[in-house]
Protein backbone atom coordinates (compact mmCIF):
# COMPACT_ATOMS: atom_id res chain seq x y z
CA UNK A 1 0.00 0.00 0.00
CA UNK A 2 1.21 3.48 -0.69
CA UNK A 3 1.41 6.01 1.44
CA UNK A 4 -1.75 7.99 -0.52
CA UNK A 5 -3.83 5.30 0.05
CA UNK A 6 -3.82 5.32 3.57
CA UNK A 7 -5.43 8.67 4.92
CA UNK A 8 -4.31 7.56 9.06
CA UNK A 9 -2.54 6.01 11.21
CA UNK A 10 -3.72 5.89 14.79
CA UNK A 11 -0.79 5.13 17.24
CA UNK A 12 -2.10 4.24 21.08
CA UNK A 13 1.09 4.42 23.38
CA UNK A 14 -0.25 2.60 26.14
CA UNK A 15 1.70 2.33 29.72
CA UNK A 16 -0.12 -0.08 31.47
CA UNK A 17 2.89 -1.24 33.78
CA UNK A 18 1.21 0.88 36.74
CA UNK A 19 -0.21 -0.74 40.06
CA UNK A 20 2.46 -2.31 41.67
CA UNK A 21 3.22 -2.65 45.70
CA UNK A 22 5.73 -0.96 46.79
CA UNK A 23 6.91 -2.63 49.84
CA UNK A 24 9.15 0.59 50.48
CA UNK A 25 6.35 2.32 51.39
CA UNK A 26 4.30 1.78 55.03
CA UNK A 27 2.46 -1.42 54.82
CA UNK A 28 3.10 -1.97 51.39
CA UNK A 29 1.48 0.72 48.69
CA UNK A 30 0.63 1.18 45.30
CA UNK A 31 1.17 4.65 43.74
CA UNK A 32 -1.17 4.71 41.43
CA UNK A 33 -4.42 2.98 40.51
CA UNK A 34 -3.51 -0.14 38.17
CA UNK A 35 -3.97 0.10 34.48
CA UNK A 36 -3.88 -2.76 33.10
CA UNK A 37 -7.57 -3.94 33.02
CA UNK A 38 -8.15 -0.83 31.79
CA UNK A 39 -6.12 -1.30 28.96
CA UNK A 40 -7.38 -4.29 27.56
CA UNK A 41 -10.97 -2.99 27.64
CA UNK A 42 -9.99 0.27 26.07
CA UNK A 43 -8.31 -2.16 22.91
CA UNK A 44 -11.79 -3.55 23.08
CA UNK A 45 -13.27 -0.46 22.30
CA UNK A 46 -10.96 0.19 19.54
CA UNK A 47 -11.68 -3.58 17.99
CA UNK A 48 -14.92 -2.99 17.77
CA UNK A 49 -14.53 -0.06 15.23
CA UNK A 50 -11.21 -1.96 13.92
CA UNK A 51 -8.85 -0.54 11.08
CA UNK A 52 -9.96 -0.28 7.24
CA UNK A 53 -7.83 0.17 4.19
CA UNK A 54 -7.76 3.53 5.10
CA UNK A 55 -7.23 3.77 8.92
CA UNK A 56 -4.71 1.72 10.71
CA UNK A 57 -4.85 1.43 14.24
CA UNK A 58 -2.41 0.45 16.21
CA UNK A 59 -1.24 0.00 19.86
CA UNK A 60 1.90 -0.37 21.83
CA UNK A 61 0.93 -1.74 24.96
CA UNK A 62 3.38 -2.48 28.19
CA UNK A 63 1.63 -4.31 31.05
CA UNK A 64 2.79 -4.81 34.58
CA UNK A 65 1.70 -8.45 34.68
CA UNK A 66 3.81 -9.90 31.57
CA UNK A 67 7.62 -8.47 32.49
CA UNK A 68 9.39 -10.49 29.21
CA UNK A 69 7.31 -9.01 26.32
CA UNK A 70 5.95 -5.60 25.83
CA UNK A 71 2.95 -5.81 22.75
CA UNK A 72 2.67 -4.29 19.20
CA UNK A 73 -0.81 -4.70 18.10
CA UNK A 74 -2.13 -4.16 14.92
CA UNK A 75 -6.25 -3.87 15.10
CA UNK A 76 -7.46 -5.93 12.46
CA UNK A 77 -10.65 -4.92 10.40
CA UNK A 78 -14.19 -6.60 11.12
CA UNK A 79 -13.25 -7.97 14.43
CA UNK A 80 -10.88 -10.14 12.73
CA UNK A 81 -8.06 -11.66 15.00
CA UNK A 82 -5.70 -9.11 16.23
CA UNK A 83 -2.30 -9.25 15.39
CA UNK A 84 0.47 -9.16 18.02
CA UNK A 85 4.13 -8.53 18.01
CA UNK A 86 6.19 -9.09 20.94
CA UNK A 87 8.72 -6.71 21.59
CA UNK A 88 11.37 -6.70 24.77
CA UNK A 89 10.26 -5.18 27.73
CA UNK A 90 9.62 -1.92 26.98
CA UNK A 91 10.12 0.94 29.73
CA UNK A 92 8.04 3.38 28.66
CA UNK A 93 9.62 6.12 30.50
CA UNK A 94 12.64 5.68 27.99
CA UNK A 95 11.67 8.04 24.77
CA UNK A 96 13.17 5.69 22.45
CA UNK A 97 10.71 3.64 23.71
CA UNK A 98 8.44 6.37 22.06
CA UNK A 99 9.99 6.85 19.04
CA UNK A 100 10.80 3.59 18.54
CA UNK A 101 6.69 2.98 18.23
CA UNK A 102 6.12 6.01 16.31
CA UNK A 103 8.73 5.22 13.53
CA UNK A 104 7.33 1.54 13.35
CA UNK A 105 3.99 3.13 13.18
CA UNK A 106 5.29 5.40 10.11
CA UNK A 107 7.33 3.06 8.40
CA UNK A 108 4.85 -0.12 8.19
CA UNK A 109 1.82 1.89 8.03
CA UNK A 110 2.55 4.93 6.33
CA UNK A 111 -0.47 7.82 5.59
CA UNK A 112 -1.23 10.92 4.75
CA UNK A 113 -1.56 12.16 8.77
CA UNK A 114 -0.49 10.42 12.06
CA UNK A 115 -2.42 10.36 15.06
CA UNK A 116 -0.01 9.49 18.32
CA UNK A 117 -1.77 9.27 22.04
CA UNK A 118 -0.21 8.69 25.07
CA UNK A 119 -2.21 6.91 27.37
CA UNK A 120 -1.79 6.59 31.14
CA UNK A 121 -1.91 8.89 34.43
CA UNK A 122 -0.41 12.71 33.88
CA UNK A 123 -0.61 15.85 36.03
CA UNK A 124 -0.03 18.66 33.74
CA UNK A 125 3.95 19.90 34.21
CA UNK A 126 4.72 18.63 37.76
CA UNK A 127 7.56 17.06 38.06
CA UNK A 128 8.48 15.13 40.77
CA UNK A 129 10.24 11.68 40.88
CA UNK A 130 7.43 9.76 42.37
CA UNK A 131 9.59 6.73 42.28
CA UNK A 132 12.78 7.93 44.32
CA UNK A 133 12.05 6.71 47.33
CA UNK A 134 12.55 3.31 45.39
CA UNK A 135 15.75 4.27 44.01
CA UNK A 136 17.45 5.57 47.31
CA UNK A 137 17.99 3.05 49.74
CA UNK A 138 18.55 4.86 52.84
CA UNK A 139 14.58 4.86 52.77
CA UNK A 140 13.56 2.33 55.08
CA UNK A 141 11.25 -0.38 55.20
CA UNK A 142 8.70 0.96 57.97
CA UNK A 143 8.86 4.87 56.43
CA UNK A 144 5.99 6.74 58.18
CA UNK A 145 3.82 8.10 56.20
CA UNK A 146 4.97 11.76 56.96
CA UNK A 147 8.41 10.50 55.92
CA UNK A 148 6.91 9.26 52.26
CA UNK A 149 4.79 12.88 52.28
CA UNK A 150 8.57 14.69 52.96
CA UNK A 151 10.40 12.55 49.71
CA UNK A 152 7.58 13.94 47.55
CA UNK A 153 8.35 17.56 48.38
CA UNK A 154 11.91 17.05 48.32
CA UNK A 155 12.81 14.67 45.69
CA UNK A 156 12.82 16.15 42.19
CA UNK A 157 13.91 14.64 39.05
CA UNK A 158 13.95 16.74 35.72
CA UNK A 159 11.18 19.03 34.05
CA UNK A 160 8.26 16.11 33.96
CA UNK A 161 4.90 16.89 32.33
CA UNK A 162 3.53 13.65 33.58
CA UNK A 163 4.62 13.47 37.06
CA UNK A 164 2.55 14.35 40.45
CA UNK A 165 3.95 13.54 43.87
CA UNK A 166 3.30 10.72 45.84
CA UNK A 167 0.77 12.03 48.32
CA UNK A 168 -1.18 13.50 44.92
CA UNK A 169 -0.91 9.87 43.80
CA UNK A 170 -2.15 7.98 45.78
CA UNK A 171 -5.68 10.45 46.43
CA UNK A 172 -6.58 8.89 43.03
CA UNK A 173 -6.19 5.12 43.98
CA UNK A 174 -9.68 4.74 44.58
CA UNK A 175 -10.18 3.54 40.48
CA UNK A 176 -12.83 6.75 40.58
CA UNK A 177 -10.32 8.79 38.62
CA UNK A 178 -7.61 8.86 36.54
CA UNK A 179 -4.57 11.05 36.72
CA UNK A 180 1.55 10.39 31.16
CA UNK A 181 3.88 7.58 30.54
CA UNK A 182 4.81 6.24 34.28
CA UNK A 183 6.59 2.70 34.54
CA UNK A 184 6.63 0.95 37.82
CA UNK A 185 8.54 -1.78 36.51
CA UNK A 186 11.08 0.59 34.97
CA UNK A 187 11.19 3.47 38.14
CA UNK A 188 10.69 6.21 35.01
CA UNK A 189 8.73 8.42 33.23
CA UNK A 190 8.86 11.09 30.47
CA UNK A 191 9.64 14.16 31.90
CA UNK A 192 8.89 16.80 28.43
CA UNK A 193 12.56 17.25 27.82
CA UNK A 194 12.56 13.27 26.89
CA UNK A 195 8.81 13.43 25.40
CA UNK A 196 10.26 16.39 22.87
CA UNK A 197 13.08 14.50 21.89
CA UNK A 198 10.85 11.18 21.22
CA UNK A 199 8.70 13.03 18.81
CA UNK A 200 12.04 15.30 17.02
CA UNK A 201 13.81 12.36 16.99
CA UNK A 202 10.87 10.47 14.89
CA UNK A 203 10.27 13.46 12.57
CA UNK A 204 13.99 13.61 12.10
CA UNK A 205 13.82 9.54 11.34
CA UNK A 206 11.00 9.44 8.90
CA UNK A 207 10.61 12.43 7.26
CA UNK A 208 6.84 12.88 8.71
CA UNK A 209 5.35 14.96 11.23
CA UNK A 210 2.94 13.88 13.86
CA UNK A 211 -0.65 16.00 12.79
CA UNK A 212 -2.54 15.16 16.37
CA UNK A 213 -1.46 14.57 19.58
CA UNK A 214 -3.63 13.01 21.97
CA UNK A 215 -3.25 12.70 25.65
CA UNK A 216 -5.47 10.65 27.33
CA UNK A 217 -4.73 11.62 30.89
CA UNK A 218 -5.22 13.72 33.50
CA UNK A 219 -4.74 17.45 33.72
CA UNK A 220 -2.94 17.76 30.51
CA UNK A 221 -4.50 21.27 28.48
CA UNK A 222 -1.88 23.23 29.84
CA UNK A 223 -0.86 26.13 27.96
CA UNK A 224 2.96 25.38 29.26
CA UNK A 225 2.39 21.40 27.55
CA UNK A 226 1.18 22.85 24.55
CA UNK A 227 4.14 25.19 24.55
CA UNK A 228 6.38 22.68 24.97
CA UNK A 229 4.98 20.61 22.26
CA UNK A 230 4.53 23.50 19.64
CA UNK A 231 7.10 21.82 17.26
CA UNK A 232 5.73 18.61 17.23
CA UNK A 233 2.53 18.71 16.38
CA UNK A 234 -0.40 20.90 14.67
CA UNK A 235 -2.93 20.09 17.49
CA UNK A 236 -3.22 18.71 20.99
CA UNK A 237 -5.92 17.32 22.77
CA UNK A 238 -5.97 17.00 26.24
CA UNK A 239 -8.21 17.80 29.34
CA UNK A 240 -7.83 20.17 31.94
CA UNK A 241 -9.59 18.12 34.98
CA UNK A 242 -8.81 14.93 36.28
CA UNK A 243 -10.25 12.17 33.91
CA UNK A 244 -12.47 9.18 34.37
CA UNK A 245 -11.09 5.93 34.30
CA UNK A 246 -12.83 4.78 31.39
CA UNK A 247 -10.63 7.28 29.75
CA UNK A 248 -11.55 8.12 25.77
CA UNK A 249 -14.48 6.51 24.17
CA UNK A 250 -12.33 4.54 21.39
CA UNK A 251 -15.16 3.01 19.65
CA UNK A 252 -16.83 6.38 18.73
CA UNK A 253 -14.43 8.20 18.18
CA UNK A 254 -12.74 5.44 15.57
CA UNK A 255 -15.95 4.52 14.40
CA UNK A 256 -16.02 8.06 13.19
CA UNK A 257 -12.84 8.24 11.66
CA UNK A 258 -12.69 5.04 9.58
CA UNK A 259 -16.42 6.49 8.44
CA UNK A 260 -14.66 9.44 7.57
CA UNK A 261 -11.20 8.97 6.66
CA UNK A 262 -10.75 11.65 4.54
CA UNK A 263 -10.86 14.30 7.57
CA UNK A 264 -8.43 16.76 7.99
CA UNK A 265 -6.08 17.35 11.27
CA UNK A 266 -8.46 19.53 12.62
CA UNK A 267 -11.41 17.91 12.13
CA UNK A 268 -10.14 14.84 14.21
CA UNK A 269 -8.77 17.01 16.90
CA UNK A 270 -12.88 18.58 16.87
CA UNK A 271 -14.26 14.63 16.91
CA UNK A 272 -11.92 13.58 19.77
CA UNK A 273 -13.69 16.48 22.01
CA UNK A 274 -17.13 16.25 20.73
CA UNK A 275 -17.61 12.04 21.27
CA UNK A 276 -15.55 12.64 24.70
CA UNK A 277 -18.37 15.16 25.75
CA UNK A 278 -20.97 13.26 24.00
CA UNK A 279 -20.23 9.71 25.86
CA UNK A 280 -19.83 11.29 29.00
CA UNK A 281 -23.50 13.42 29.11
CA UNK A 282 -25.23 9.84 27.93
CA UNK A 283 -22.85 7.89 30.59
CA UNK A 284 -24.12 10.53 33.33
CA UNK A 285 -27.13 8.43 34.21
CA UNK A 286 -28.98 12.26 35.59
CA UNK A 287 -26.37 13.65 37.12
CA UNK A 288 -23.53 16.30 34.95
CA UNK A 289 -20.37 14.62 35.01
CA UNK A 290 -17.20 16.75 36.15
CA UNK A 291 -15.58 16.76 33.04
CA UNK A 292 -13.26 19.17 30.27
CA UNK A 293 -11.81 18.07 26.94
CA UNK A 294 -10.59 20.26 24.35
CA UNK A 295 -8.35 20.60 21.42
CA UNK A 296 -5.46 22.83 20.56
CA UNK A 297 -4.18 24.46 18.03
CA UNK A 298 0.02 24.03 18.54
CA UNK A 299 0.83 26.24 15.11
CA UNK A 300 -0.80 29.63 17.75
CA UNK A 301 0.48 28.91 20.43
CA UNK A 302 3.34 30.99 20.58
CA UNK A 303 0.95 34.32 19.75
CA UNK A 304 -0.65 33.37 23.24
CA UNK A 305 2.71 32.93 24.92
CA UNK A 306 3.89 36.52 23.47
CA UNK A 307 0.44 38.06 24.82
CA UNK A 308 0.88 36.75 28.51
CA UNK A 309 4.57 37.40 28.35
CA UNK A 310 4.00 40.99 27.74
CA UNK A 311 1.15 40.83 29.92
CA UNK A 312 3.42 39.83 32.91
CA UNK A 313 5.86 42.47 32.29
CA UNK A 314 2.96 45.13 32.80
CA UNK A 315 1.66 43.12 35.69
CA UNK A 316 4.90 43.49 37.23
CA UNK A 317 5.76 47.12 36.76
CA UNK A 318 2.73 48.06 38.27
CA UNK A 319 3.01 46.06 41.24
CA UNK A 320 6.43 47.35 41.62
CA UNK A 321 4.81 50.47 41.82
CA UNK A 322 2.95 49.46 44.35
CA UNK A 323 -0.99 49.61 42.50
CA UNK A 324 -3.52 48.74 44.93
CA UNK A 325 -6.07 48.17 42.07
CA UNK A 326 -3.85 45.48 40.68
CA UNK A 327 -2.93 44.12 44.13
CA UNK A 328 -6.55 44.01 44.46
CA UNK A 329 -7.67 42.53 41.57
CA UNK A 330 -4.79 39.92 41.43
CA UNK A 331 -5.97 38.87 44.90
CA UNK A 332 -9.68 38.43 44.35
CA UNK A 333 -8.78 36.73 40.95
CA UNK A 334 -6.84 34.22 43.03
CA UNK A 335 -9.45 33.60 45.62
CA UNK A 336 -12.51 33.08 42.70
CA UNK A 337 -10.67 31.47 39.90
CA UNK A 338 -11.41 28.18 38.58
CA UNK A 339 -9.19 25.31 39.57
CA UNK A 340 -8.60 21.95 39.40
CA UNK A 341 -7.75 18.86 40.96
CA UNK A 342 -4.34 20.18 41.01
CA UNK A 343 -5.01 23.33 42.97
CA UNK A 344 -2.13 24.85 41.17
CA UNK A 345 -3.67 24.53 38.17
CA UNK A 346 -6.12 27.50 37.12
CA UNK A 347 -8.74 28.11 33.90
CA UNK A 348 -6.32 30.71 31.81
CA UNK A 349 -9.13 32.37 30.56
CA UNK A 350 -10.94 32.67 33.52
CA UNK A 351 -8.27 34.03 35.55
CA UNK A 352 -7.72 36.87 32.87
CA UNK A 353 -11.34 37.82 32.54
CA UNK A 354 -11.59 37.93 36.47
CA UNK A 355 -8.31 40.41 36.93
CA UNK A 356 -9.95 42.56 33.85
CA UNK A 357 -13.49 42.88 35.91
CA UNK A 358 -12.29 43.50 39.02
CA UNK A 359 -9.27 46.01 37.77
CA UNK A 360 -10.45 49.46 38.81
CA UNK A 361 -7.39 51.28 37.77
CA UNK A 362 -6.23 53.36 34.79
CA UNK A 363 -3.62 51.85 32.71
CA UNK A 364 -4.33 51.08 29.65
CA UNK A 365 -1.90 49.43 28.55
CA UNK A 366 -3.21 46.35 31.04
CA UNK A 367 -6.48 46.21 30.10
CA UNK A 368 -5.54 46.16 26.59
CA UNK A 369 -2.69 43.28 27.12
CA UNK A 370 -5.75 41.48 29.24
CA UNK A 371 -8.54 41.73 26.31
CA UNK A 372 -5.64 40.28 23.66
CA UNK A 373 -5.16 37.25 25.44
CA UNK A 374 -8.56 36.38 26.21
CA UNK A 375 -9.64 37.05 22.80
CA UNK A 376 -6.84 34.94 21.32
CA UNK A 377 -8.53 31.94 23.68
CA UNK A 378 -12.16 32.65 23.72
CA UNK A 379 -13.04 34.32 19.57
CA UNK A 380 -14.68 32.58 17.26
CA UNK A 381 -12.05 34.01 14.33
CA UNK A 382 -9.80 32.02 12.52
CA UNK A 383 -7.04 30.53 12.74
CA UNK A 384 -8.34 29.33 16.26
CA UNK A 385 -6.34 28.50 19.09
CA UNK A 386 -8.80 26.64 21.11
CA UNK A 387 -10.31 24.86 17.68
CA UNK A 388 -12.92 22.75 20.33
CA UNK A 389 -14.19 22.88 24.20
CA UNK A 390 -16.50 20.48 26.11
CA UNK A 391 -16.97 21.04 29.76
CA UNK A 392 -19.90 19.42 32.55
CA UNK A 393 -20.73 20.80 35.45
CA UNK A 394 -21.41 23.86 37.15
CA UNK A 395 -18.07 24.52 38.14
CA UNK A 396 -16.60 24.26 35.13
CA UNK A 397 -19.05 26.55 33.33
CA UNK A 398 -16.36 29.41 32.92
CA UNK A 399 -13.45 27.08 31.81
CA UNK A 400 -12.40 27.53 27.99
CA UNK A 401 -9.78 24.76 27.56
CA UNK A 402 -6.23 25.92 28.48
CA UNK A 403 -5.00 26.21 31.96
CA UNK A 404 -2.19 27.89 33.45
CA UNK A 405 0.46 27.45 36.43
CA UNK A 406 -1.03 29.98 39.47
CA UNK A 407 -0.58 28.46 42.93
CA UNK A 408 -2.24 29.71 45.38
CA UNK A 409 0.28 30.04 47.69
CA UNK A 410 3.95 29.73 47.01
CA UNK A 411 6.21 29.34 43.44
CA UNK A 412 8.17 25.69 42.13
CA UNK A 413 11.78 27.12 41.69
CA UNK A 414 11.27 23.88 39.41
CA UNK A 415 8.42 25.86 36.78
CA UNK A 416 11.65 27.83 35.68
CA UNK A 417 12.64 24.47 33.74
CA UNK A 418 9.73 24.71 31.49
CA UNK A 419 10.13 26.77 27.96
CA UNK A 420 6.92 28.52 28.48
CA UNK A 421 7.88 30.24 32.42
CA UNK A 422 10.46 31.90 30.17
CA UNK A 423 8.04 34.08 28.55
CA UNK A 424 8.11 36.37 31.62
CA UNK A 425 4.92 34.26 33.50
CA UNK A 426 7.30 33.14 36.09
CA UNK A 427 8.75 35.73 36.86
CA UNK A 428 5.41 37.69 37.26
CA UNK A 429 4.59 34.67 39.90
CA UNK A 430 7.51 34.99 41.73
CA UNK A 431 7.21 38.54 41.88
CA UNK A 432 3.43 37.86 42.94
CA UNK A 433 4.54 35.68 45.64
CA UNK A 434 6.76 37.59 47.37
CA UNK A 435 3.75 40.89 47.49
CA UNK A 436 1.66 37.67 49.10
C-alpha cells in the first residue's frame, strides 16, 4: 500500500505497567491505581470499530503483569483476529521507547496524517520523581507516612509533564479517577525534555510529522504542555480536569474516523472532544459529570505565549509600583478562579477575565494586554487557538480549555525548567509571591 492510500494512522502508546506494591512504602502501597484492566478494555473499544484500508490502528501496549514481552498490536478490520508482536520489555519512561513505536507506526503503516496518544496517568507539568524513594535506599522499610509525604516535596527529578507527587498519587487510587507515561517496573517516566526529543527524533527519522497529539490523561490542556509541544505537532488534545477511568471513548471516536477517513487534522482534533463530551452526558445516568476536553491548536500557540509574556511584564511594573487596584484585583482573581484537581492549576481564561473585571485602575496598557489574550482563547475568528471545548458541570461553566500554572500560595523554583515560564509568566509569579 502506498502512502496515498492510507489517509491515518492511529498510534495508542499505552503504559499499562502501573499498580504495583511498593513494599518501600508503610504497609506496602501502590502509587497509582492499576492500568492494566483498563487497557485491555480500552483495545476492546478500539476492535470494535477496527482498522480499514484507510485507517490503521495500532497500539503499543506495556503491562505490569507480563515483564518479558511488551505488545505491538495491529487492530485488524471486522473484528478479525488481532495481530500481536512481541517486543522486549519496553520501559516506557525511555523516549526511544516512544519513538521507537512512532517510527514503526510510520514506516509499516505509512499515511497521509499520524495520530499518536499517550495513554496513562499525567498531572499537567509537575515534576516530581514519584519513584525515588525506590531508588534511594537509605529509605527504610517501615517509612511513616509523613516520611513518604517529605520525599515527595523534596525529591525532584527533571522538568516532567507527567509526574505528580506521591501524596497526589495515591488520592486517586480509589479507580474513581484517573490522573503520562509512568513505569513501575522501569522506576521512570517522560519528563517533556525526553517526550520532545521522542517526537524530534521520529520526525527527524521518517521524514513525517505527527498531525494530532492526543493525551489521554489527566490534567494535561496546559498552555505550558502545549508550549512545549509547539514543534511537534499541529494540534493537541488534552483535558484540563482529572479524567475518568474509562478514559476516551475509542469506539466512537474510531468509528467516526474510519467512516470518515478523509478528515483533515483539525477535524479529528474537533471529533476527539465532541464524542468525549458526547459519551460522557449519555454515561451521566442524571447527574452532569465533572468533566473538560478540548483541542489545541500548537501552530498559535506561541501568539498566546507573546500576549501573557507581555502581559506579565505590565503586571509586574505596576506592582512594583505598588498599584492597589492590581494588588486588588490579582488577589480576588486568586481567591474566585477556577481550579482543578491540582489546585495549582487555574482556567487561563478565567483568571484573565476575572483580573480585567475587578481592575479598577487606569492603565491602559493592562487592560488592553488582558482583552488580547482572552480574545486569542475565547473568539470565534480564525485561525483558532482553542479549535474545540467540552466542559460538565457547574463549576466548570467558565473554563475555555487551556490552563495555566497559578498556585495559590507559594512558586516551584522547578516551573523555571519549562520553555513557556520563560516568557516572563514566572517571573510575574515569583514577583506575585513575594507581594503575598
Amino acid at each position: 500500500m502506498t502512502q496515498t492510500n492510507r489517509r491515518w494512522t492511529w498510534m495508542v502508546y499505552m503504559a499499562g505497567d502501573n499498580g504495583k506494591v511498593f513494599e518501600q512504602l508503610k504497609g506496602g502501597k501502590r502509587l497509582m491505581a492499576p492500568m492494566e484492566q483498563q487497557g485491555y478494555q480500552d483495545i476492546q473499544e478500539m476492535e470494535a470499530a477496527g482498522s480499514t484500508d484507510e485507517v490503521a490502528i495500532l497500539v503499543q501496549f506495556d503491562t505490569l503483569s507480563d515483564q518479558e514481552h511488551t505488545y505491538r498490536i495491529y487492530i485488524r478490520p471486522n473484528s478479525e483476529e488481532r495481530v500481536i508482536e512481541n517486543i522486549p520489555e519496553q520501559n516506557t519512561g525511555d523516549p526511544r521507547s516512544l519513538r521507537d513505536f512512532i517510527v514503526w507506526g510510520i514506516e509499516n503503516y505509512p499515511a497521509q496524517h499520524y495520530a499518536v496518544i499517550l495513554w496513562n496517568h499525567g498531572t499537567g507539568w509537575k515534576e516530581d520523581d514519584i519513584y525515588a524513594f525506590a531508588r534511594n535506599r537509605s529509605v527504610q522499610l517501615k517509612a511513616s507516612d509523613d516520611e513518604v509525604r517529605s520525599l515527595s516535596r523534596n525529591t525532584r527529578l527533571s522538568s516532567a509533564f507527567f509526574l505528580s507527587s506521591i501524596l497526589e498519587v495515591m488520592q486517586l487510587e480509589d479507580g474513581e479517577s484517573r490522573a503520562i507515561a509512568f513505569d513501575d517496573s522501569s522506576l521512570d517516566f517522560l519528563d517533556n525534555a525526553k517526550l520532545q526529543q521522542a517526537f524530534r527524533e521520529a520526525e527527524a527519522q521518517t521524514g513525517q510529522k505527527v498531525s494530532v497529539i492526543g493525551m489521554d490523561a489527566c490534567l494535561m490542556s496546559m498552555v505550558e504542555v502545549a508550549y512545549q509541544l509547539r514543534a511537534n505537532a499541529n494540534y493537541m488534545v488534552a483535558s484540563q480536569e482529572v479524567e475518568p477511568l474509562s478514559g476516551w471513548p475509542y469506539t466512537a471516536i474510531l468509528g467516526s474516523l474510519t467512516s470518515n477517513s478523509g478528515m483533515t487534522p483539525q477535524a479529528l482534533a474537533k471529533l476527539i472532544v465532541q464524542e468525549y463530551g458526547r459519551y460522557y452526558e449519555e454515561d451521566s445516568r442524571g447527574s452532569l459529570p465533572q468533566i473538560t476536553q478540548s483541542a489545541t491548536n500548537l501552530t498559535e500557540v506561541e501568539k498566546l505565549a507573546e500576549a501573557v509574556g507581555r502581559l506579565a511584564t505590565v503586571l509586574r511594573q505596576l506592582l512594583a509600583e505598588k498599584d492597589f487596584d492590581v494588588e486588588k484585583a490579582l488577589s480576588y482573581a486568586k481567591r474566585k478562579v477556577v481550579r482543578f484537581k491540582d489546585n495549582d492549576c487555574v482556567d487561563l481564561s478565567d483568571l484573565l477575565k476575572i483580573i480585567r473585571d475587578e481592575y479598577a485602575g487606569d492603565s491602559t496598557q493592562l487592560t488592553g494586554f488582558l482583552d488580547e489574550a482572552i480574545n486569542l482563547i475565547t473568539l470565534d475568528i480564525e485561525p483558532k487557538l482553542v479549535v474545540a471545548n467540552v466542559t460538565s458541570g457547574l463549576r466548570f461553566s467558565r473554563v475555555k480549555g487551556l490552563s495555566i500554572y497559578s498556585p495559590f500560595k507559594g512558586y516551584s523554583k522547578f516551573y523555571d525548567r519549562s520553555d513557556f515560564a520563560s516568557c516572563g509568566w514566572g517571573e510575574f509569579l515569583r514577583v506575585h509571591d513575594d507581594i503575598d
